[in-house]
Protein backbone atom coordinates (compact mmCIF):
# COMPACT_ATOMS: atom_id res chain seq x y z
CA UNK A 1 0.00 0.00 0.00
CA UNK A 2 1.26 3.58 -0.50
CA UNK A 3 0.30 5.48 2.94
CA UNK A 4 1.30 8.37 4.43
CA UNK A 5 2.92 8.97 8.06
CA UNK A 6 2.54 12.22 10.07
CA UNK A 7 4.84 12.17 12.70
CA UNK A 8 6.87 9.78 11.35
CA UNK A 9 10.49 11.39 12.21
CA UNK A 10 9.51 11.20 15.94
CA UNK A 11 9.62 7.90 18.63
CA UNK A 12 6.46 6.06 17.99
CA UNK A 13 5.85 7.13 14.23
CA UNK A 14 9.61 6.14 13.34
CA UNK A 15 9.07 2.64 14.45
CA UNK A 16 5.80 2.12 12.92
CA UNK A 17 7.30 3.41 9.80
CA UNK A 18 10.01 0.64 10.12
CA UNK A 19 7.84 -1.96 10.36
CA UNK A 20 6.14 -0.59 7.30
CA UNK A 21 8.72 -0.62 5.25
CA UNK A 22 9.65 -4.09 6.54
CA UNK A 23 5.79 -5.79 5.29
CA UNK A 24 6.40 -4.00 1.79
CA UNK A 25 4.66 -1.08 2.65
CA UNK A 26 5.42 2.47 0.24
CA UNK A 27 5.40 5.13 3.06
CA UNK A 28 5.92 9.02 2.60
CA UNK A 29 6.80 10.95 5.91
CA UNK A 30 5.14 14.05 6.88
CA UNK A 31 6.54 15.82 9.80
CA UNK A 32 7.83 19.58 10.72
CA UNK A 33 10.39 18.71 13.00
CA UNK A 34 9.89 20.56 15.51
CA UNK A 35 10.37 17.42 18.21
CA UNK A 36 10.96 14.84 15.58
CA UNK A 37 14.29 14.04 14.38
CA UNK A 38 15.36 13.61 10.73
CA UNK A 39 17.69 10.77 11.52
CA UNK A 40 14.64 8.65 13.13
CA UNK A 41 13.25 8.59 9.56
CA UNK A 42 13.78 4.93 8.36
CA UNK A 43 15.77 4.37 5.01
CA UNK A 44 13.31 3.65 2.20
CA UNK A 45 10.27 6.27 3.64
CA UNK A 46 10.53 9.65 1.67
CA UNK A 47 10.66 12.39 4.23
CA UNK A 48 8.39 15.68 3.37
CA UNK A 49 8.78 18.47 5.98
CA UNK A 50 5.67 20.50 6.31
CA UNK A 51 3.21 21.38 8.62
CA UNK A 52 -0.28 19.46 8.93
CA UNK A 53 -1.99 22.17 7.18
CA UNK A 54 0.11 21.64 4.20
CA UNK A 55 -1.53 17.64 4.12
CA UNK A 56 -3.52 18.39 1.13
CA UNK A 57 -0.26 19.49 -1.03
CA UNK A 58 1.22 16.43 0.41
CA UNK A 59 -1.33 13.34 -0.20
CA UNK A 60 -2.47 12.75 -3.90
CA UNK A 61 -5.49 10.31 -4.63
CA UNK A 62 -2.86 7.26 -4.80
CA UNK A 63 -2.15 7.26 -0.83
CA UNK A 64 -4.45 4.44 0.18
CA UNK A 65 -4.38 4.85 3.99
CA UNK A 66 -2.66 7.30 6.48
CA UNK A 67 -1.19 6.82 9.89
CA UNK A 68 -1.60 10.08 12.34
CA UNK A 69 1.01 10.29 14.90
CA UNK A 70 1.45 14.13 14.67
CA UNK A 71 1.07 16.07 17.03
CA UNK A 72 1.83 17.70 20.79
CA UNK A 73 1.80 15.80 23.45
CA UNK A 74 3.08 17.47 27.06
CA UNK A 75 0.19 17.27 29.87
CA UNK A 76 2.01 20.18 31.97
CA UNK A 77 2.79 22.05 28.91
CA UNK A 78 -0.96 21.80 27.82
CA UNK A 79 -2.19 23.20 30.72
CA UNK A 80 0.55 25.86 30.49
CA UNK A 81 -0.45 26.98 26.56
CA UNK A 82 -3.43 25.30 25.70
CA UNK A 83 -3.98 27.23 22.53
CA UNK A 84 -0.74 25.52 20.99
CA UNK A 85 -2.36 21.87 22.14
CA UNK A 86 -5.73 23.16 20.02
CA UNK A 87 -4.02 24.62 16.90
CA UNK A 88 -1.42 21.60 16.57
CA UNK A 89 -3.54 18.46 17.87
CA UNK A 90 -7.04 20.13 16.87
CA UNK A 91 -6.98 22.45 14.18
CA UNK A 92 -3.94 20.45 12.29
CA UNK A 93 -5.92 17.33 12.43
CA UNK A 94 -9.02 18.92 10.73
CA UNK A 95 -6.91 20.47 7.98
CA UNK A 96 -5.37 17.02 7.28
CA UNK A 97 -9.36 15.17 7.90
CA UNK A 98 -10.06 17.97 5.25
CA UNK A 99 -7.31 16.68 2.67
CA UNK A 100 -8.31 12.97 3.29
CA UNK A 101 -11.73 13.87 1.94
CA UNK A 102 -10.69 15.85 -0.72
CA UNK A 103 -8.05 12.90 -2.57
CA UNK A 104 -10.55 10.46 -1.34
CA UNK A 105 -8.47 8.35 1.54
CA UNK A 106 -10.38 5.89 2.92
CA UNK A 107 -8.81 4.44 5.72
CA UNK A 108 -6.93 6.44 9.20
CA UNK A 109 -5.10 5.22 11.89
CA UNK A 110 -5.02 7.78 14.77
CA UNK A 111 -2.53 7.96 17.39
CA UNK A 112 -4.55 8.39 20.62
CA UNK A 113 -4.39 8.33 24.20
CA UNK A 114 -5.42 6.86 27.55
CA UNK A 115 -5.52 10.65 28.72
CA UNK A 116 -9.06 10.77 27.16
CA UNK A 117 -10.26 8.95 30.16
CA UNK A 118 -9.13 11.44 32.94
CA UNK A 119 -9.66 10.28 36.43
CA UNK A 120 -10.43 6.61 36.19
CA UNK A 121 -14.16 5.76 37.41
CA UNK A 122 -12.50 2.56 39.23
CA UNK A 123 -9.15 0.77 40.20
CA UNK A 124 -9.36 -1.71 37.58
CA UNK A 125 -8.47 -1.89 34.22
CA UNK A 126 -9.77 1.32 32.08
CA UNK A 127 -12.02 -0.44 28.94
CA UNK A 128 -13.28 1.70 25.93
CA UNK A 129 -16.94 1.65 27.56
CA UNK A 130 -15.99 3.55 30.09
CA UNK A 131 -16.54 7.78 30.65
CA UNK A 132 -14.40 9.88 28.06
CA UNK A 133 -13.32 12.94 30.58
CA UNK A 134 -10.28 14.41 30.40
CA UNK A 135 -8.58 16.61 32.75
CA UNK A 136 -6.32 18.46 30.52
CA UNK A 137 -6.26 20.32 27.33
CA UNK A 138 -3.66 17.40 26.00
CA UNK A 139 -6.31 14.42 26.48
CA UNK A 140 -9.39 17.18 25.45
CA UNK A 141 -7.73 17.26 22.27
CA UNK A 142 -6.88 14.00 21.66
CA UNK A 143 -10.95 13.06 22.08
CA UNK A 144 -11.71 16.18 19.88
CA UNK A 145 -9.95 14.45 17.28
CA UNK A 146 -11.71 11.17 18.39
CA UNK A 147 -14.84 12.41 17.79
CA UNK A 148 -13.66 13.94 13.99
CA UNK A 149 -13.15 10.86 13.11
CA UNK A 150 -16.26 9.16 14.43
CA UNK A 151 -18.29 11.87 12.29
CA UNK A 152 -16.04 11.27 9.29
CA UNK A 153 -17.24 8.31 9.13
CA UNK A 154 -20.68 8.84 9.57
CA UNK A 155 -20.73 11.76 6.71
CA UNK A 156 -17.69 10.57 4.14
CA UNK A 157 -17.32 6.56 4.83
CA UNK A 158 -13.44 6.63 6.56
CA UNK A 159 -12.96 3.96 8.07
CA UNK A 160 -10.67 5.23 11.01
CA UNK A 161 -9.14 3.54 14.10
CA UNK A 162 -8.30 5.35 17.03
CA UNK A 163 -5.97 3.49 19.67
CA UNK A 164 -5.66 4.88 22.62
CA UNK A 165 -2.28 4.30 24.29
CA UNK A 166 -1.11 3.75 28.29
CA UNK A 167 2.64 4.20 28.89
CA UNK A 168 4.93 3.63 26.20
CA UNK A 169 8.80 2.45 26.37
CA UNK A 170 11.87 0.35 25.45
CA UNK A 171 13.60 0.58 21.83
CA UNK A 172 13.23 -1.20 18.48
CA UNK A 173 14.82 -1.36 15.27
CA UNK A 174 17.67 1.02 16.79
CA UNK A 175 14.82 3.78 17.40
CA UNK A 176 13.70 4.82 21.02
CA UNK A 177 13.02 7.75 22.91
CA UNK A 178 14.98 10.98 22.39
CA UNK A 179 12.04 13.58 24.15
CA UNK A 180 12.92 17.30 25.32
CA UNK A 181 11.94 18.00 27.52
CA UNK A 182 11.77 14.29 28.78
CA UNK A 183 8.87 13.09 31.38
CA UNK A 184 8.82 9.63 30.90
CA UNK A 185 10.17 7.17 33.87
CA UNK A 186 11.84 4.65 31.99
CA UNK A 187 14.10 6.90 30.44
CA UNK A 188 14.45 9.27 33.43
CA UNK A 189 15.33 6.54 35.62
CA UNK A 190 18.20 5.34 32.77
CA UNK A 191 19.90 8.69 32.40
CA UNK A 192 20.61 7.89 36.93
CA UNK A 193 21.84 4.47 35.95
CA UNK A 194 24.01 6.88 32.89
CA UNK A 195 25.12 9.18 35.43
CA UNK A 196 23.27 12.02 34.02
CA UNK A 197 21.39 12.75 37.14
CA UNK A 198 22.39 11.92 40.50
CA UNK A 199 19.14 10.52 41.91
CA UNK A 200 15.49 9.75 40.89
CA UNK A 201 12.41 10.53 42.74
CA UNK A 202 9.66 8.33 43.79
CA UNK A 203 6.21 10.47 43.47
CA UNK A 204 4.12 8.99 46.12
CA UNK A 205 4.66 6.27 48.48
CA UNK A 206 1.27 6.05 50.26
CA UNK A 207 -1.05 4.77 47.83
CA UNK A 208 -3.15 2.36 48.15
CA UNK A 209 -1.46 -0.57 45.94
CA UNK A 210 0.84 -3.84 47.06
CA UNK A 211 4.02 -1.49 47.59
CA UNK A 212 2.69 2.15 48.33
CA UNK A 213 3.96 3.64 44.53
CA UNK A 214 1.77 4.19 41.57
CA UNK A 215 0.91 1.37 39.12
CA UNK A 216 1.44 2.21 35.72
CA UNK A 217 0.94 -0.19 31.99
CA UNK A 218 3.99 -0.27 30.65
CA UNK A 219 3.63 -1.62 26.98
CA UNK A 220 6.70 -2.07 24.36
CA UNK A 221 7.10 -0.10 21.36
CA UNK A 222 7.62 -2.75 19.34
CA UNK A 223 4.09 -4.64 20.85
CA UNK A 224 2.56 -0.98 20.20
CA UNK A 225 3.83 -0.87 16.42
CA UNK A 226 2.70 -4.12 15.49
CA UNK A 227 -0.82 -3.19 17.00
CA UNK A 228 -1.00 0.00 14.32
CA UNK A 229 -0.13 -2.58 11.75
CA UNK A 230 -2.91 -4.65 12.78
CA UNK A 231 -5.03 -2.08 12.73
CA UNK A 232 -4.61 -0.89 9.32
CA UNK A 233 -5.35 -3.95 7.94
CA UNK A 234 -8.50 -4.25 10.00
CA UNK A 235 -10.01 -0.81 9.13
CA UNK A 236 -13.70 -1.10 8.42
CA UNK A 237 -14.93 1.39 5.88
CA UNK A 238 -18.10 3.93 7.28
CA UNK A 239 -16.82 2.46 10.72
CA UNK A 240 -14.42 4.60 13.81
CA UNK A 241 -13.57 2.32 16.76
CA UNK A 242 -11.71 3.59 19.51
CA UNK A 243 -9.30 0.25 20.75
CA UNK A 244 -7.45 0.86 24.17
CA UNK A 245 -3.66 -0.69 23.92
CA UNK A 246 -2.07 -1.59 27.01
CA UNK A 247 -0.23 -5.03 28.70
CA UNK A 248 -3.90 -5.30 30.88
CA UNK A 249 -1.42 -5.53 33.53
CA UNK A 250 0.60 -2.63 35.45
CA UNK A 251 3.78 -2.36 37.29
CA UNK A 252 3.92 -0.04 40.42
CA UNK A 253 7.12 2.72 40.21
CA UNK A 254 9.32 0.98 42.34
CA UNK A 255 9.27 -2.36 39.97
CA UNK A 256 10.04 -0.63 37.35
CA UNK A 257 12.97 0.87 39.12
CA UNK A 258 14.02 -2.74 40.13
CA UNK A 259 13.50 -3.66 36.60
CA UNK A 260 16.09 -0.58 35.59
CA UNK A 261 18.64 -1.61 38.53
CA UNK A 262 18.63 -5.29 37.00
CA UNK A 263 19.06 -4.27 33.36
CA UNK A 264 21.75 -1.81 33.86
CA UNK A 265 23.82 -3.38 37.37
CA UNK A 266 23.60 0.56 38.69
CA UNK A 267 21.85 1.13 41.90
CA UNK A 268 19.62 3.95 40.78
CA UNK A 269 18.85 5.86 44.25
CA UNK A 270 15.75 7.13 44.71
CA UNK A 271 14.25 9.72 47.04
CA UNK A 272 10.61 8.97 48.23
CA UNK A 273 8.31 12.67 47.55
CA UNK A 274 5.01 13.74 48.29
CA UNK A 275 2.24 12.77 45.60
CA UNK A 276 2.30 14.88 42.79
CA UNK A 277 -1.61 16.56 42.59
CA UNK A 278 -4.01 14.55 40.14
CA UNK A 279 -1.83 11.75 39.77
CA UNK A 280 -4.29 8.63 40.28
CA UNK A 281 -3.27 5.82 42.05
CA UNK A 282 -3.68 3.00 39.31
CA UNK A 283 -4.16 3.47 35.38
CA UNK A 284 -3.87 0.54 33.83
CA UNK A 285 -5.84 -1.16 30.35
CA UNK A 286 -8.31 -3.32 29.37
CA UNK A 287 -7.50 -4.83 26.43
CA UNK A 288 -9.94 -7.36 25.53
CA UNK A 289 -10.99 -5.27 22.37
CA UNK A 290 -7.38 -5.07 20.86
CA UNK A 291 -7.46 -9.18 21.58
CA UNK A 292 -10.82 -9.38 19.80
CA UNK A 293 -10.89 -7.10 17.25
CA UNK A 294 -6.93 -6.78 15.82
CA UNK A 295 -6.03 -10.49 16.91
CA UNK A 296 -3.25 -8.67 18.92
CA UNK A 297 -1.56 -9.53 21.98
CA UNK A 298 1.63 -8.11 23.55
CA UNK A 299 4.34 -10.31 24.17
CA UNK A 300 7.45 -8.38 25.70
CA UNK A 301 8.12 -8.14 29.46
CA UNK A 302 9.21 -5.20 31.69
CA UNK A 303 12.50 -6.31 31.75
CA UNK A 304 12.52 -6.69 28.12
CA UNK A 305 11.39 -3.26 27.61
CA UNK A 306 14.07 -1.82 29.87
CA UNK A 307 16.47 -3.79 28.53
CA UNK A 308 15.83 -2.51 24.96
CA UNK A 309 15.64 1.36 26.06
CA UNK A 310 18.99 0.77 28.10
CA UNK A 311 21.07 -0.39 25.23
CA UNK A 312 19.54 2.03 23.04
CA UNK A 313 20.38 4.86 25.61
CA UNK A 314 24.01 3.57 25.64
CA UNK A 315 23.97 3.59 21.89
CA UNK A 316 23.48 7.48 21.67
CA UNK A 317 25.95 9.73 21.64
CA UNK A 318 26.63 11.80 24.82
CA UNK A 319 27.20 15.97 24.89
């Protein structure tokens, strides 16, 4: 198929990219830069950089499908200038809907997130049933677009797949994360075992879960790629489902720290602070519909994953 990528220089859309290129896949990259990174573009994918709005100049009526990864994607920043989070993630996303109608695409993949729930309802796994409500600008727009694509396919016949991610980590195919500002743990924790920082902190110690810490689903990149893949071939056309991707398991913080202290032999200290406000105790996935409905089940571990973003941290050159 010929498709076309947005976001494809940055973490997620490079490896999905890969792994299009690798099933035979003729993939054009749309991206601006502007957090992506040129290098992160697989060999083989043509590399256009533009903004979304410039879609339409980019897509012609031979693109069969597109994969939507563009876009920003900071909570604190969101809250902090909202309007960028509603031009980029909103605005951009209508102006490339727009050119999908116009060359007559008929099937979407759309890079989601589990921030559409908000506070979760309960301390089980989050399904796709339950309430939509974010609490920032970052997961408001992310439903916006959501909802776009639901009414797409209602008025034009798109078939469009949102998937809605948890937390995503480890490396593949030489590409991992490279964020900047970075506020993931995985990597945060590495760049202690690197020597980059001199400690990590532990947000939170009196929760109520089986060691005091958060629980967080931490899903591979590599498992999250192959879902996308999945998903394209499983589009329906007229038809937008919203599929939730995520281990259906979680991992409280200080596992995953053990997980880093096995994987790179460094003890990684850690000082214990005070809960950081709105951060809920467990957020973890259901993911019975991604089982049912892509025939897609993840298979790496958390040591697996921390392995992979540890050797890929070592990889990269240091300042």
């Amino acid at each position: 198929m010929r498709l076309l990528v947005t976001g494809g220089a940055g973490y997620i859309g490079g490896v999905v990219t890969a792994l299009l290129l690798r099933s035979g896949h003729e993939v054009t990259v749309l991206d601006d830069l502007s957090t992506g990174h040129r290098d992160a573009v697989p060999g083989g994918a043509r590399l256009v950089v533009a903004d979304l709005a410039d879609a339409a100049d980019v897509l012609d009526p031979s693109v069969e499908a597109v994969l939507h990864f563009a876009g920003k994607s900071l909570v604190g920043e969101s809250v902090d200038a909202p309007g960028a989070y509603w031009r980029t993630n909103v605005a951009g996303s209508l102006a490339l809907l727009e050119a999908v109608r116009r060359h007559g695409v008929r099937r979407m993949v759309f890079s989601s997130s589990a921030a559409v729930y908000g506070e979760p309802v309960s301390p089980g796994p989050i399904a796709e049933t339950d309430p939509a409500v974010p609490t920032n600008p970052y997961g408001a727009s992310k439903l916006a677009v959501d909802h776009m694509l639901a009414s797409w396919a209602r008025a034009y016949g798109l078939g469009a797949v949102s998937l809605r991610y948890f937390n995503v980590a480890g490396a593949h195919l030489g590409l991992g994360e490279r964020h900047d500002p970075e506020t993931h743990l995985i990597p945060n924790l590495l760049r202690v075992a690197a020597g980059e920082r001199d400690s990590a902190r532990v947000y939170g110690t009196d929760y109520p879960t089986r060691d005091g810490t958060a629980v967080r689903d931490y899903l591979h990149v590599a498992d999250l790629a192959d879902a996308h893949l999945r998903a394209l071939e499983r589009v329906v056309p007229g038809t937008h489902r919203a599929v939730n991707l995520g281990t259906g398991g979680g991992h409280t913080v200080r596992e995953v720290l053990d997980a880093v202290r096995r994987a790179t032999g460094h003890p990684v200290p850690a000082v214990d602070s005070p809960r950081r406000p709105g951060d809920p105790a467990v957020l973890v996935a259901a993911n019975d519909r991604a089982r049912r409905d892509l025939g897609w089940t993840p298979t790496r571990t958390l040591d697996e994953t921390v392995a992979d973003a540890w050797a890929f941290a070592r990889a990269l050159p240091r300042p």
